[in-house]
N, C-alpha and C. Protein backbone atom coordinates (compact mmCIF):
# COMPACT_ATOMS: atom_id res chain seq x y z
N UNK A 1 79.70 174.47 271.20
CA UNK A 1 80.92 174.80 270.51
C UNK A 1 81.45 173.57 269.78
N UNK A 2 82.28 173.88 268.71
CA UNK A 2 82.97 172.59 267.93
C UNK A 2 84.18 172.96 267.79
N UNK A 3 84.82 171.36 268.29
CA UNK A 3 86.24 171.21 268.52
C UNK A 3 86.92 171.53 267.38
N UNK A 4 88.07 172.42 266.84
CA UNK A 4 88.77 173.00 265.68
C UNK A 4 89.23 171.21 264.89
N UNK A 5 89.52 172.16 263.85
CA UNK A 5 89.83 170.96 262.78
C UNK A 5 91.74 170.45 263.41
N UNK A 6 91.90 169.29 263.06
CA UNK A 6 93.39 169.07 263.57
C UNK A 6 93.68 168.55 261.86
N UNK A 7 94.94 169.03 261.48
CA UNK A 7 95.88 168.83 260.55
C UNK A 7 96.85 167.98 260.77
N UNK A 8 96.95 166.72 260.43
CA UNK A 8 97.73 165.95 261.05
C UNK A 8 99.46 166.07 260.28
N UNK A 9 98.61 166.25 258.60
CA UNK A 9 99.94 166.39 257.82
C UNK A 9 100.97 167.72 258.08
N UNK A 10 100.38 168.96 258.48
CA UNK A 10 101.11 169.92 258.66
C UNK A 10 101.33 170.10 260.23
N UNK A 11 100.75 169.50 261.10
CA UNK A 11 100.83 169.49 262.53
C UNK A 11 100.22 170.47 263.33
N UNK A 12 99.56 170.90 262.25
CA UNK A 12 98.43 172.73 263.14
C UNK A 12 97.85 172.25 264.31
N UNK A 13 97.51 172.45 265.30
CA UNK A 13 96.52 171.99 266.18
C UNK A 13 96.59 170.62 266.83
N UNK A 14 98.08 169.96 266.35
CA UNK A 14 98.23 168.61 267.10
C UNK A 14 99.55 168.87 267.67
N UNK A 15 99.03 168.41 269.15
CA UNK A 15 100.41 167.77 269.97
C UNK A 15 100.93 166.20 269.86
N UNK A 16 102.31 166.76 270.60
CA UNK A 16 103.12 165.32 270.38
C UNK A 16 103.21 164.62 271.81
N UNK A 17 103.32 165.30 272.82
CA UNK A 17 103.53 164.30 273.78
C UNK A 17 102.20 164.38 275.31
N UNK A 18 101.01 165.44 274.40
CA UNK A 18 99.83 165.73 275.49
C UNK A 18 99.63 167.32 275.51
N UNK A 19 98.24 167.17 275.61
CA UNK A 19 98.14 168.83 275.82
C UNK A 19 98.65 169.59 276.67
N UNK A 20 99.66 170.75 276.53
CA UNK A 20 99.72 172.01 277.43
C UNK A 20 98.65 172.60 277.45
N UNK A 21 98.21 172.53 278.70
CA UNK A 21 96.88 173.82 278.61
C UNK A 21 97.31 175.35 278.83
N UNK A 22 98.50 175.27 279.19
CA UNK A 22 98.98 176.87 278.75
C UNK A 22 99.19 177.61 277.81
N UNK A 23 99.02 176.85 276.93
CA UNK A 23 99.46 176.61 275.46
C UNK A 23 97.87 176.88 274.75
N UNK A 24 96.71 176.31 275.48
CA UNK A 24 95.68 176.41 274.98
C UNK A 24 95.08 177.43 274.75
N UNK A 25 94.14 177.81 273.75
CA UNK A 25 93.31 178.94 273.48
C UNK A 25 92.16 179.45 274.12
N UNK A 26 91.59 178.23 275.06
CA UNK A 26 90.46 177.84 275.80
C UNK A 26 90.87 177.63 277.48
N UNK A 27 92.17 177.70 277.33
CA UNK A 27 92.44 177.50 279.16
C UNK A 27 92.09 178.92 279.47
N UNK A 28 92.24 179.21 280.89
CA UNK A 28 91.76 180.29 281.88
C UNK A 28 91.88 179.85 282.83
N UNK A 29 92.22 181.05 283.77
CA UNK A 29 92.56 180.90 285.66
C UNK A 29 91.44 181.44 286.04
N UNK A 30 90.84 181.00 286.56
CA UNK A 30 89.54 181.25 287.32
C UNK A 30 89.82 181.93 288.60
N UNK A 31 88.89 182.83 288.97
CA UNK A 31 89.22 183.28 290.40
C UNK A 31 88.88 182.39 291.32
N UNK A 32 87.75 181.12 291.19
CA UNK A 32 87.96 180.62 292.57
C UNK A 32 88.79 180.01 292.94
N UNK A 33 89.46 180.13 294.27
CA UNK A 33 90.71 179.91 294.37
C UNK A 33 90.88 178.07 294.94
N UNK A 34 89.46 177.56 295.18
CA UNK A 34 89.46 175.58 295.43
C UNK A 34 89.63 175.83 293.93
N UNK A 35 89.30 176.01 293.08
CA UNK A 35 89.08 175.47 290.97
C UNK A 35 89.65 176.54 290.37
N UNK A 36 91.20 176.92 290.27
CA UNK A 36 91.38 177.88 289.91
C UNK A 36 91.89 177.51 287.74
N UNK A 37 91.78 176.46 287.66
CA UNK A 37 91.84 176.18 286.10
C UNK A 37 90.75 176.21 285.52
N UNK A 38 90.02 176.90 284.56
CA UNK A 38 89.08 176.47 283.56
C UNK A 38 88.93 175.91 282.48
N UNK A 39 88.29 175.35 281.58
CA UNK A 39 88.11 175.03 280.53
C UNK A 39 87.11 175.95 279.70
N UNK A 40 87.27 177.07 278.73
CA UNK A 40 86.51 177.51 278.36
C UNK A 40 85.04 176.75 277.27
N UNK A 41 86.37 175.98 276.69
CA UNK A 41 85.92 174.77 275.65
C UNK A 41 84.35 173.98 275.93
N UNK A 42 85.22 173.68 277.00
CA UNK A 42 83.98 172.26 277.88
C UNK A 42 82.93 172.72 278.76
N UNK A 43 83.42 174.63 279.30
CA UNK A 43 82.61 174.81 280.64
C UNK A 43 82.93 174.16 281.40
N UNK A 44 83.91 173.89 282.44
CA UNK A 44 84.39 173.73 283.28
C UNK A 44 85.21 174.11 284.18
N UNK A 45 85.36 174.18 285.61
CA UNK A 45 86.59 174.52 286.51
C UNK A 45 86.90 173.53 287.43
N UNK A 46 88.22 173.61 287.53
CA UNK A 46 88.87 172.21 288.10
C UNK A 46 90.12 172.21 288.81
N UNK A 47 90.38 171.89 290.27
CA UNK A 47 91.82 171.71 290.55
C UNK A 47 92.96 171.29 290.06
N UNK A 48 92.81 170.31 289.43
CA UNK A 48 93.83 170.58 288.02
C UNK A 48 93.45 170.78 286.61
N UNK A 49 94.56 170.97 285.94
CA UNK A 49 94.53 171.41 284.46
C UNK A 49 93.55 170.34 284.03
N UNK A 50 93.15 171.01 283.13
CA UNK A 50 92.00 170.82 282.42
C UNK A 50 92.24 169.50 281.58
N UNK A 51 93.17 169.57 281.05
CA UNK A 51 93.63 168.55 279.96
C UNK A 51 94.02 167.20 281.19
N UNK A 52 94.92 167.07 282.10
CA UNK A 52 94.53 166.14 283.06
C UNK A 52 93.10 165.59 283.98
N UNK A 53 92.06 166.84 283.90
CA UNK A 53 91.21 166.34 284.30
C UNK A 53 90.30 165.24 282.95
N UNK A 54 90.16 165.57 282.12
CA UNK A 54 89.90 165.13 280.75
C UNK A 54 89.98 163.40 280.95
N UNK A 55 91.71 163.76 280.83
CA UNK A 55 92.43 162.01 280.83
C UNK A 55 91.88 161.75 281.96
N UNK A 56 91.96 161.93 283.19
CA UNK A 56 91.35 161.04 284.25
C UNK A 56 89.90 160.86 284.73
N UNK A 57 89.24 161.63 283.59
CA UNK A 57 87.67 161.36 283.03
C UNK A 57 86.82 160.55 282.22
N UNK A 58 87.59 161.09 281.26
CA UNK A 58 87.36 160.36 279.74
C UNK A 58 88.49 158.49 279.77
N UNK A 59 89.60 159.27 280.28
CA UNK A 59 90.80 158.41 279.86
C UNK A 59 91.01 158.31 278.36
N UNK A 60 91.23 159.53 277.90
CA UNK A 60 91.24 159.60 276.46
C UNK A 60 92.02 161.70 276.99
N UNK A 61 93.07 161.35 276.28
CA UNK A 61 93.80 162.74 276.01
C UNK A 61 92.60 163.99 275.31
N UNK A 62 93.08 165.63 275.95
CA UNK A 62 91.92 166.10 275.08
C UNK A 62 91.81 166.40 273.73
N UNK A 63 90.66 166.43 273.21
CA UNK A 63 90.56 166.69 271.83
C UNK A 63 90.23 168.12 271.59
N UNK A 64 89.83 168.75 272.36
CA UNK A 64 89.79 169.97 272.00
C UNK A 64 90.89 171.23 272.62
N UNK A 65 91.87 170.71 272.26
CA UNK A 65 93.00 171.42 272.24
C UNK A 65 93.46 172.53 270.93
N UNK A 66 93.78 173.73 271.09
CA UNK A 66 94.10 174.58 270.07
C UNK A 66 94.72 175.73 270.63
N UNK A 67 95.79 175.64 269.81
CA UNK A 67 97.19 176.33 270.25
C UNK A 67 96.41 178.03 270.04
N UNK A 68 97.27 178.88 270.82
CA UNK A 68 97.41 180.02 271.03
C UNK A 68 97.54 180.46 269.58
N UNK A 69 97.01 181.52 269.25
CA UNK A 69 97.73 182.27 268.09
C UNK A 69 98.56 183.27 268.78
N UNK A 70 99.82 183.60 268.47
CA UNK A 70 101.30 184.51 268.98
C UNK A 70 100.78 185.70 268.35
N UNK A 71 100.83 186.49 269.37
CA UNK A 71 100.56 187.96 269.29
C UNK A 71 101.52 188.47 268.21
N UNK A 72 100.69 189.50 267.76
CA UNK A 72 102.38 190.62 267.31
C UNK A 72 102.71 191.39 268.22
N UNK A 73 103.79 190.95 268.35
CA UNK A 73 104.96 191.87 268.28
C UNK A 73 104.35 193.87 268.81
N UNK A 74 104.50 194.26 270.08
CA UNK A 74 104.18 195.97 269.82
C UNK A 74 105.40 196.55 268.70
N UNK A 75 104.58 196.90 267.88
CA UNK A 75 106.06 197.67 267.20
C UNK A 75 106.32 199.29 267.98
N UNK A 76 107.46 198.75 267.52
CA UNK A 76 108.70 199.96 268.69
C UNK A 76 108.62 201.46 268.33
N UNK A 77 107.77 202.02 268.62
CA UNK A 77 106.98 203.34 267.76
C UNK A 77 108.36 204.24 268.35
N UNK A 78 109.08 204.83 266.95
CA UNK A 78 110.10 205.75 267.14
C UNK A 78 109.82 207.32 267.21
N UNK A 79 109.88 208.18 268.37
CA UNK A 79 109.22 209.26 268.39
C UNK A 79 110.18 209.93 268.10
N UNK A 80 110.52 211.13 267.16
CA UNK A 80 111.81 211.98 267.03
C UNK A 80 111.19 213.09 267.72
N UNK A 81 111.81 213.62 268.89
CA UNK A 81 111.78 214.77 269.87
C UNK A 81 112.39 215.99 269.12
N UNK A 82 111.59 216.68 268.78
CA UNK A 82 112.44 218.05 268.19
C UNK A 82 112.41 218.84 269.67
N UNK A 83 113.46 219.09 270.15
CA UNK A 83 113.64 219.94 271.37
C UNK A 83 114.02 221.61 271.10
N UNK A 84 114.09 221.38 270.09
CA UNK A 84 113.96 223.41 269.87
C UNK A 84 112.64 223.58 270.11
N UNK A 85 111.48 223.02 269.52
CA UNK A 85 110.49 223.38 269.38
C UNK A 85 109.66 222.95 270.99
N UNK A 86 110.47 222.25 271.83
CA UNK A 86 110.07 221.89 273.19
C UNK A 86 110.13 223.28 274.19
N UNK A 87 111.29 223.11 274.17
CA UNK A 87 111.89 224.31 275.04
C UNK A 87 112.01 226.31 274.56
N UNK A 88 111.08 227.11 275.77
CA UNK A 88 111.23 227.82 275.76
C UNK A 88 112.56 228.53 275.36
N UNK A 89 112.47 229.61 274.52
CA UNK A 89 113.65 230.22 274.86
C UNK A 89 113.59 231.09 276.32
N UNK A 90 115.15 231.43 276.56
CA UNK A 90 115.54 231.89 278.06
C UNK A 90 115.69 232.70 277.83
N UNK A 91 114.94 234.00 277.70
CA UNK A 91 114.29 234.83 277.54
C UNK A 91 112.50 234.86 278.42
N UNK A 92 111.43 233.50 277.72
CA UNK A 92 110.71 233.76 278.57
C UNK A 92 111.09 232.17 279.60
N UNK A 93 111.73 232.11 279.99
CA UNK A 93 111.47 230.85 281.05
C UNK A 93 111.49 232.16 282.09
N UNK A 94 110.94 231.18 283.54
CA UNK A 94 110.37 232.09 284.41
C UNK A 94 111.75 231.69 285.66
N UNK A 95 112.38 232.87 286.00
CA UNK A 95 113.54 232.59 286.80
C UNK A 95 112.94 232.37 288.26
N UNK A 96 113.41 231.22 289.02
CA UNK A 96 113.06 230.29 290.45
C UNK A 96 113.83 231.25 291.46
N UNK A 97 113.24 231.76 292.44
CA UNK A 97 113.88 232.66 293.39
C UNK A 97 114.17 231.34 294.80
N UNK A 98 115.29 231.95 294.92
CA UNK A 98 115.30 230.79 296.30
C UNK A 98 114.48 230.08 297.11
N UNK A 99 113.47 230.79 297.39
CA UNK A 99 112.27 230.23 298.17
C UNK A 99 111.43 229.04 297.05
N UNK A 100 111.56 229.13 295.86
CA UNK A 100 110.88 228.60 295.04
C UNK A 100 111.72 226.90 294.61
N UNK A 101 112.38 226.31 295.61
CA UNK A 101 113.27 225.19 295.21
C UNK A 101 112.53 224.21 295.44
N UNK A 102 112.62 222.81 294.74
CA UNK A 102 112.08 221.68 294.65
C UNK A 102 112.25 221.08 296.20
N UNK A 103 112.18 220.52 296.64
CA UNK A 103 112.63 219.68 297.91
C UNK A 103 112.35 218.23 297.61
N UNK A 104 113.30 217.29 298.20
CA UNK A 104 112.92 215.75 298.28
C UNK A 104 112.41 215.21 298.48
């Protein structure tokens, strides 16, 4: 794999004070539960975040860091209920005889 391009002038893809790997595109929680951080990037799993294991590897912050792209948005699908056309007329609804009651 190859590490994304970083934009320094517009700031795409660069941090300011260290990588969030929550933030990353390549982090993952692993099920094992001793290495539950991954690195998709590097192939790796690790008791801590990925981007700290890096620095206390390399001793060099990571470089292959790349922000999340932000979902859209679900749009708020507006359903208009026509309820005439729901409901029987009462005429045929079917009348509930006592024995026939819901219970709790």
């Amino acid at each position: 794999m190859t590490v994304p391009e970083k934009n320094l002038e517009t700031g795409v893809g660069v941090y300011v004070t260290g990588p969030n790997c929550w933030k990353c595109h390549y982090f993952a929680v692993s099920w094992d539960h001793t290495k539950p951080y991954a690195c998709n990037l590097m192939g790796f799993k690790s008791r801590l975040l990925p981007a700290m294991e890096v620095l206390r590897t390399d001793g060099t912050a990571c470089l292959g860091f790349t922000e999340k792209q932000a979902r859209p948005s679900p749009k708020s699908a507006v359903v208009s209920v026509d309820t005439k056309a729901l409901s029987k007329p009462s005429s045929l609804r079917r009348k509930l005889a006592s024995t026939q009651m819901w219970e709790a």
